[in-house]
N, C-alpha and C. Protein backbone atom coordinates (compact mmCIF):
# COMPACT_ATOMS: atom_id res chain seq x y z
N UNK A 1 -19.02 12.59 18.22
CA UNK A 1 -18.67 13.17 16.96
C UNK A 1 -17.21 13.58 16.99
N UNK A 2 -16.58 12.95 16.65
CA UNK A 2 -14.75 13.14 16.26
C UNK A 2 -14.90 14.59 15.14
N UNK A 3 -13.89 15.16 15.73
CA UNK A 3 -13.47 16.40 14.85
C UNK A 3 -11.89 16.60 14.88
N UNK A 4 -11.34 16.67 14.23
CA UNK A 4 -9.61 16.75 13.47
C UNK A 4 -9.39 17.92 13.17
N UNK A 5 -8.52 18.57 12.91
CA UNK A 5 -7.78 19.57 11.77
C UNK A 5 -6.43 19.07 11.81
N UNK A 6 -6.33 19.36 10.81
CA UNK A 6 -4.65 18.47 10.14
C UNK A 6 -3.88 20.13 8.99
N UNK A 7 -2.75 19.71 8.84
CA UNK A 7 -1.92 19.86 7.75
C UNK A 7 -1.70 19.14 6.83
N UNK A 8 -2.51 18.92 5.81
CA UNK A 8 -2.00 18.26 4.67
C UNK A 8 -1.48 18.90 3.89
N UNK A 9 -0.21 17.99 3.53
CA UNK A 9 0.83 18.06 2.85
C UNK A 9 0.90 17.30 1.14
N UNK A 10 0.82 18.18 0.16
CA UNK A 10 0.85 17.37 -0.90
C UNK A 10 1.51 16.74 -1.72
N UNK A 11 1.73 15.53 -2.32
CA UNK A 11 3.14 15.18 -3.06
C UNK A 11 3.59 16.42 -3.86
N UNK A 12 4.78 16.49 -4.24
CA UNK A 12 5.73 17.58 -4.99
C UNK A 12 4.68 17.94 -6.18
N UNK A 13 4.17 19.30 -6.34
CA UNK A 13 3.58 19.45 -7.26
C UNK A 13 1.86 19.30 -7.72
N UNK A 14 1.89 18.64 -6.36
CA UNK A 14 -0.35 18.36 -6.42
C UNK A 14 -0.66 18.57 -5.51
N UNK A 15 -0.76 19.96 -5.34
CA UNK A 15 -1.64 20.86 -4.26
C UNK A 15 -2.99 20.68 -4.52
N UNK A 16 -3.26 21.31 -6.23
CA UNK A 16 -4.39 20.92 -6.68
C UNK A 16 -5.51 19.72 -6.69
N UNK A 17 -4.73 18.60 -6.85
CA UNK A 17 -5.20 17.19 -7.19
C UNK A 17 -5.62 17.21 -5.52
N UNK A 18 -4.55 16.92 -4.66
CA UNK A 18 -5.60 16.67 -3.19
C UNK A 18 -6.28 17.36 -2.81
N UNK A 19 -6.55 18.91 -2.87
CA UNK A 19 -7.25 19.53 -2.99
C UNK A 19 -8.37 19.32 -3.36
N UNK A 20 -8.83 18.70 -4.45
CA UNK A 20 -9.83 18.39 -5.33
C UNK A 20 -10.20 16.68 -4.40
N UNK A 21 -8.91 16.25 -3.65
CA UNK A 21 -9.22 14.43 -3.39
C UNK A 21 -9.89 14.97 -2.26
N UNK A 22 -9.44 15.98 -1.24
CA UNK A 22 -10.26 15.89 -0.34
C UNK A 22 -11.60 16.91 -0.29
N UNK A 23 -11.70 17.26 -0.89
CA UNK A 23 -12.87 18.37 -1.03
C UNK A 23 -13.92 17.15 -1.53
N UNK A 24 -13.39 16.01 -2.43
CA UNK A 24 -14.38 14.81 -2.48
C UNK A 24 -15.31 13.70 -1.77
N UNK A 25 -14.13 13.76 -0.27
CA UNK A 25 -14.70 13.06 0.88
C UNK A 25 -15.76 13.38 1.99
N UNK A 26 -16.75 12.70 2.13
CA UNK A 26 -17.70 13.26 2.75
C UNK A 26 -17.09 13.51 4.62
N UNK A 27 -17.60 14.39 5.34
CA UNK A 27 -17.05 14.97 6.21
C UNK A 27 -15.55 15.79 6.25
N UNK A 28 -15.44 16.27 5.32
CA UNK A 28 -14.19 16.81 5.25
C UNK A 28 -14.61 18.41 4.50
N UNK A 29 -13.72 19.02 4.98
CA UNK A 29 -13.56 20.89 4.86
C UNK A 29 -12.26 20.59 4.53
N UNK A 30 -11.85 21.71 3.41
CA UNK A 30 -10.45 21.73 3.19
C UNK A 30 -10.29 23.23 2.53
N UNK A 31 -9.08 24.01 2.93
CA UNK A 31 -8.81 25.31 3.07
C UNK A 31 -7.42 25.20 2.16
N UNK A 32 -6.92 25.77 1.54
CA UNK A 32 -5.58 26.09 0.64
C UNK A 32 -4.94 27.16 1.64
N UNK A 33 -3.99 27.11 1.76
CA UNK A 33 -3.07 28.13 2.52
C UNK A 33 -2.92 28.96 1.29
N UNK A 34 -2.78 30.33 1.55
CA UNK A 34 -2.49 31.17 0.76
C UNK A 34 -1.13 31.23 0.16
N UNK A 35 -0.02 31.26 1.10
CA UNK A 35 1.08 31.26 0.71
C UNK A 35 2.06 30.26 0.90
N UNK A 36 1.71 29.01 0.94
CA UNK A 36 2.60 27.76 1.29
C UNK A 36 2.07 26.72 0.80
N UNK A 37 2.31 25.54 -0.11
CA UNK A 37 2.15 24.27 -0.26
C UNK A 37 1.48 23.61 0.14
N UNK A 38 0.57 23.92 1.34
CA UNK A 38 0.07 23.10 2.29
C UNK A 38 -1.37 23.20 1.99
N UNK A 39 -2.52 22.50 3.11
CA UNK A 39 -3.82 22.78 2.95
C UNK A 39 -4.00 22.19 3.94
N UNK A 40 -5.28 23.27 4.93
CA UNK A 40 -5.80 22.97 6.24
C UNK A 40 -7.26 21.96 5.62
N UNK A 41 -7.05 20.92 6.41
CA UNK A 41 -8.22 19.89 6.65
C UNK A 41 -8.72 19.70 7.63
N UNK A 42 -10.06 20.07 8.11
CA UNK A 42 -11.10 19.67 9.26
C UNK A 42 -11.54 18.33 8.79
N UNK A 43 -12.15 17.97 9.66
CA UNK A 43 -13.31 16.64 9.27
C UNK A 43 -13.65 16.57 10.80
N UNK A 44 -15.13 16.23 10.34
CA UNK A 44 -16.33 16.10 11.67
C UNK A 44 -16.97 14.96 11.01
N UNK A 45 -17.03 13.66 11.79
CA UNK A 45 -17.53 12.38 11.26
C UNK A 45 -18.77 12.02 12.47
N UNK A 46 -19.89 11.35 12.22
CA UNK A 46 -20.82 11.19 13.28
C UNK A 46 -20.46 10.42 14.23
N UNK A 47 -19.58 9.15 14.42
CA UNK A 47 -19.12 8.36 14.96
C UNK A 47 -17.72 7.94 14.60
N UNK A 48 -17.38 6.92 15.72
CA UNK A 48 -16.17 6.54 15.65
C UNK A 48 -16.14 5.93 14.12
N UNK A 49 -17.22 5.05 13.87
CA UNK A 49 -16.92 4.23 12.98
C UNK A 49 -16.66 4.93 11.49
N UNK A 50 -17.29 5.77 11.10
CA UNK A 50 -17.17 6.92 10.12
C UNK A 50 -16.15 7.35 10.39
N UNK A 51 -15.32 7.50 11.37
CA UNK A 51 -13.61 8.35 11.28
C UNK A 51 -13.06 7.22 10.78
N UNK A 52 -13.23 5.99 11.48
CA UNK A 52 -12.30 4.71 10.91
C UNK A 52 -12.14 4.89 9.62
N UNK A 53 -13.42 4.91 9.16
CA UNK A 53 -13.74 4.73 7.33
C UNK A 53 -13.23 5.54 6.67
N UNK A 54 -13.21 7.12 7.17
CA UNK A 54 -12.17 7.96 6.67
C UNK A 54 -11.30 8.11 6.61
N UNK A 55 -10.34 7.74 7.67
CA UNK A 55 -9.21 7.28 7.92
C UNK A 55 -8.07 6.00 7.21
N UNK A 56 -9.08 5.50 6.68
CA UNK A 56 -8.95 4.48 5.61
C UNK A 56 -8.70 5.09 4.29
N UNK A 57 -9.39 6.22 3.96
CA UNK A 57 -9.49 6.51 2.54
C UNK A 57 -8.58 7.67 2.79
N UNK A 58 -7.85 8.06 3.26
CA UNK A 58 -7.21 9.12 3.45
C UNK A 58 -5.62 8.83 3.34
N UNK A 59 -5.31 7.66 4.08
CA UNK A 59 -4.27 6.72 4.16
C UNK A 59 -4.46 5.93 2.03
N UNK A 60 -5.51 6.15 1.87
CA UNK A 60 -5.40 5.80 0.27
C UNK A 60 -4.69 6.54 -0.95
N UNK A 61 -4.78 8.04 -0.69
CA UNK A 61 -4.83 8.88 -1.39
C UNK A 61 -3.39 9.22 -2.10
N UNK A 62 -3.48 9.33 -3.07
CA UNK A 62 -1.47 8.98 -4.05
C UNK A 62 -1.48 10.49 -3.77
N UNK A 63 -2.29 11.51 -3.80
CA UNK A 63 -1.82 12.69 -4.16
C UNK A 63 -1.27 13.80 -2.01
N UNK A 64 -1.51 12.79 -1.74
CA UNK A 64 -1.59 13.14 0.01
C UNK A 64 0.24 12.66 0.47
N UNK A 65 0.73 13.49 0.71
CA UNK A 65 2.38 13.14 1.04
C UNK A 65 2.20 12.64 2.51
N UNK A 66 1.97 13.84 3.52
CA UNK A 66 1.76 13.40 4.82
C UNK A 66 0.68 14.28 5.34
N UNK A 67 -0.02 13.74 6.45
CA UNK A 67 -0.79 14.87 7.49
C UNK A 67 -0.39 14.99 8.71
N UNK A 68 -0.79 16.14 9.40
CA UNK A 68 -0.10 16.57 10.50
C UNK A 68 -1.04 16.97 11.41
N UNK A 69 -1.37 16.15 12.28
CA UNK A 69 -2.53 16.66 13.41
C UNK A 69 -2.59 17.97 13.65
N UNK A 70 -3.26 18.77 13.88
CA UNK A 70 -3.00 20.12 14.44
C UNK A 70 -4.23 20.19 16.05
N UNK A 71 -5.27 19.77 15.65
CA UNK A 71 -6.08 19.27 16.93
C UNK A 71 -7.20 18.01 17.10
N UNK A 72 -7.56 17.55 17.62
CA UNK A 72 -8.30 16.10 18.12
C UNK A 72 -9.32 16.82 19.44
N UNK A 73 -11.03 15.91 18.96
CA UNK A 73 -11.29 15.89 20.11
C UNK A 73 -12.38 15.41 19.52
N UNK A 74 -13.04 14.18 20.65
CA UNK A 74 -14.15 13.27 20.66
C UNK A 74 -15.07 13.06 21.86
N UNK A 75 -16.41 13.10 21.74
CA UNK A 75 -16.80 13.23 22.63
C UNK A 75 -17.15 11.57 23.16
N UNK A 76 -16.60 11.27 24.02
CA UNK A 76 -16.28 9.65 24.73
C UNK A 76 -17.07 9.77 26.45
């Protein structure tokens, strides 16, 4: 079971919108920073292959500027 937390970063102005994109994706938690632009994202996927797939749709997203690992760990 792969588990992440990231910094996502939203294009200029759509905190909201990814907010709302990732709160849509299944295995994903997403937190608003209180006082900064940003938003903390977990995701816990059952397998590798389910991170792939997320990982896919995440890399999709218009309203997603960049993400920023913050921790990784899989049990291999």
């Amino acid at each position: 079971m792969p588990v992440f937390s990231y910094l996502a970063y939203p294009v200029q102005g759509g905190k909201g919108e990814l907010l709302d994109d990732l709160a849509a994706l299944d295995y994903c938690e997403v937190t608003p920073a209180e006082n900064e632009e940003v938003l903390i994202l977990v995701t816990d996927t059952p397998n590798e292959k389910k991170e792939q797939e997320l990982q896919k749709k995440l890399k999709q997203l218009k309203s997603l500027r960049s993400l920023g690992m913050t921790f990784g760990h899989t049990d291999e």
